[in-house]
Protein backbone atom coordinates (compact mmCIF):
# COMPACT_ATOMS: atom_id res chain seq x y z
CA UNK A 1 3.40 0.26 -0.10
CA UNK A 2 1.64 3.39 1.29
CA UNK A 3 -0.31 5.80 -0.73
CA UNK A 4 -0.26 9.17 0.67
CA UNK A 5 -2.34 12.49 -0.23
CA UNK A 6 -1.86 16.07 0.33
CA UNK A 7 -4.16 18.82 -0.84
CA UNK A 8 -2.46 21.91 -2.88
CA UNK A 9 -3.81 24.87 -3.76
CA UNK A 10 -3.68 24.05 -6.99
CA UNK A 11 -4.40 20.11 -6.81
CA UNK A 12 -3.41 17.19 -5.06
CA UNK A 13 0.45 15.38 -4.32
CA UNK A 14 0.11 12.31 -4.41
CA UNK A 15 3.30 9.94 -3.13
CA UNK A 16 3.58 5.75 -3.43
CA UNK A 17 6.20 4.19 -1.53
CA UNK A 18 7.48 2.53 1.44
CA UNK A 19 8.54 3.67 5.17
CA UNK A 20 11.13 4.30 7.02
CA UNK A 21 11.26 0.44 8.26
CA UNK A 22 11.01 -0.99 4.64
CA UNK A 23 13.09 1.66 2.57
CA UNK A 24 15.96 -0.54 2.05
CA UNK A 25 14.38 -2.12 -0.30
CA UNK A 26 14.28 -0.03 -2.47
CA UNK A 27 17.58 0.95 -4.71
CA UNK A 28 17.60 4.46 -5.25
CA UNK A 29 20.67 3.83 -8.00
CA UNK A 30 18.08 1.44 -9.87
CA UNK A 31 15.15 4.16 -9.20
CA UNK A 32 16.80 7.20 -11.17
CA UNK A 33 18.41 4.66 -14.11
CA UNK A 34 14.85 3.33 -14.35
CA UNK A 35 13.17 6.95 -14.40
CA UNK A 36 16.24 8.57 -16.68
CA UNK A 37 16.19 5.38 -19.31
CA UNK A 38 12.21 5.77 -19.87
CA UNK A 39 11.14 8.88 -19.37
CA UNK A 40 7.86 8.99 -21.22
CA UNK A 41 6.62 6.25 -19.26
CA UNK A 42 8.60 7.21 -15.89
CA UNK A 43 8.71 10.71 -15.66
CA UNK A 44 5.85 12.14 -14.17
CA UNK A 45 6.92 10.58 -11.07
CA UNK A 46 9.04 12.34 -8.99
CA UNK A 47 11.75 10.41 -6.54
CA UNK A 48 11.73 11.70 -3.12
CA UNK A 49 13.64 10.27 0.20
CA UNK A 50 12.02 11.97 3.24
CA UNK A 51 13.62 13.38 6.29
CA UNK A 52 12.68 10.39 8.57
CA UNK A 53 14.45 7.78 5.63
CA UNK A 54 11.69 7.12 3.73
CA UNK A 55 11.15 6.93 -0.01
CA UNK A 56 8.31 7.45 -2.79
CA UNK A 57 7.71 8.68 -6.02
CA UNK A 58 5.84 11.99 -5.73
CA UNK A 59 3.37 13.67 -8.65
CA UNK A 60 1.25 16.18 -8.87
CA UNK A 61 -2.47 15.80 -9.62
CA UNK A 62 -4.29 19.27 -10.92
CA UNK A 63 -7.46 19.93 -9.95
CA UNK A 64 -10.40 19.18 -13.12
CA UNK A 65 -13.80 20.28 -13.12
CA UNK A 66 -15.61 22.91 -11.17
CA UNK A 67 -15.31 20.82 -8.17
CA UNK A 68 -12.12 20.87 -5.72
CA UNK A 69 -11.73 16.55 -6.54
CA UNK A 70 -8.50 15.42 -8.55
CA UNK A 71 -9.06 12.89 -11.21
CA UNK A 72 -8.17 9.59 -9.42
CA UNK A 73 -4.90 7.99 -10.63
CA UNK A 74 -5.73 5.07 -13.24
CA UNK A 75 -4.29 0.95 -12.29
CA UNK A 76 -2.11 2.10 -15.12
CA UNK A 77 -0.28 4.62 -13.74
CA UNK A 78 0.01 3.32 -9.81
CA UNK A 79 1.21 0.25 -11.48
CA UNK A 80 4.10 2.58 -12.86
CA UNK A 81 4.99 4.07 -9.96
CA UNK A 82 5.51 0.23 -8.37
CA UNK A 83 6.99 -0.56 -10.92
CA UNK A 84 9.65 2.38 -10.89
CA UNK A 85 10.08 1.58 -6.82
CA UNK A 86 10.81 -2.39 -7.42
């Protein structure tokens, strides 16, 4: 699994998934059933397969505070994004 950040404007996206190499084993089919049966727990992630073949789950963070820092993910909610990948 790779974590990956990118700064907004208006927050952070942040994207869990797997490269190129290893993005076979993940079943997109199996991704959107999982994501469209549950979406309450499932939805705030977004599926996205990237240009050079790889695939996460995308979701944007907003910014909180006066500071420019996004409030970190909880184990909670990375463990639904693996779970949603799997």
């Amino acid at each position: 699994m790779q974590l990956l950040a990118y700064p907004l404007a208006a927050g952070v996206l942040i994207a869990i998934g797997l490269e190129r190499d290893l993005a076979y084993r993940i079943n997109a089919e199996s991704l959107l059933r999982k994501r469209s049966a549950d979406p309450v727990r499932f939805g705030a992630w977004l599926p996205a397969l990237f240009a050079d073949g790889s695939c996460y789950v995308v979701r944007r963070l907003p910014h909180f505070g006066s500071g420019s820092e996004a409030p970190p993910l909880s184990i909670d909610e990375l463990a639904i994004a693996q779970e949603l990948l799997s």
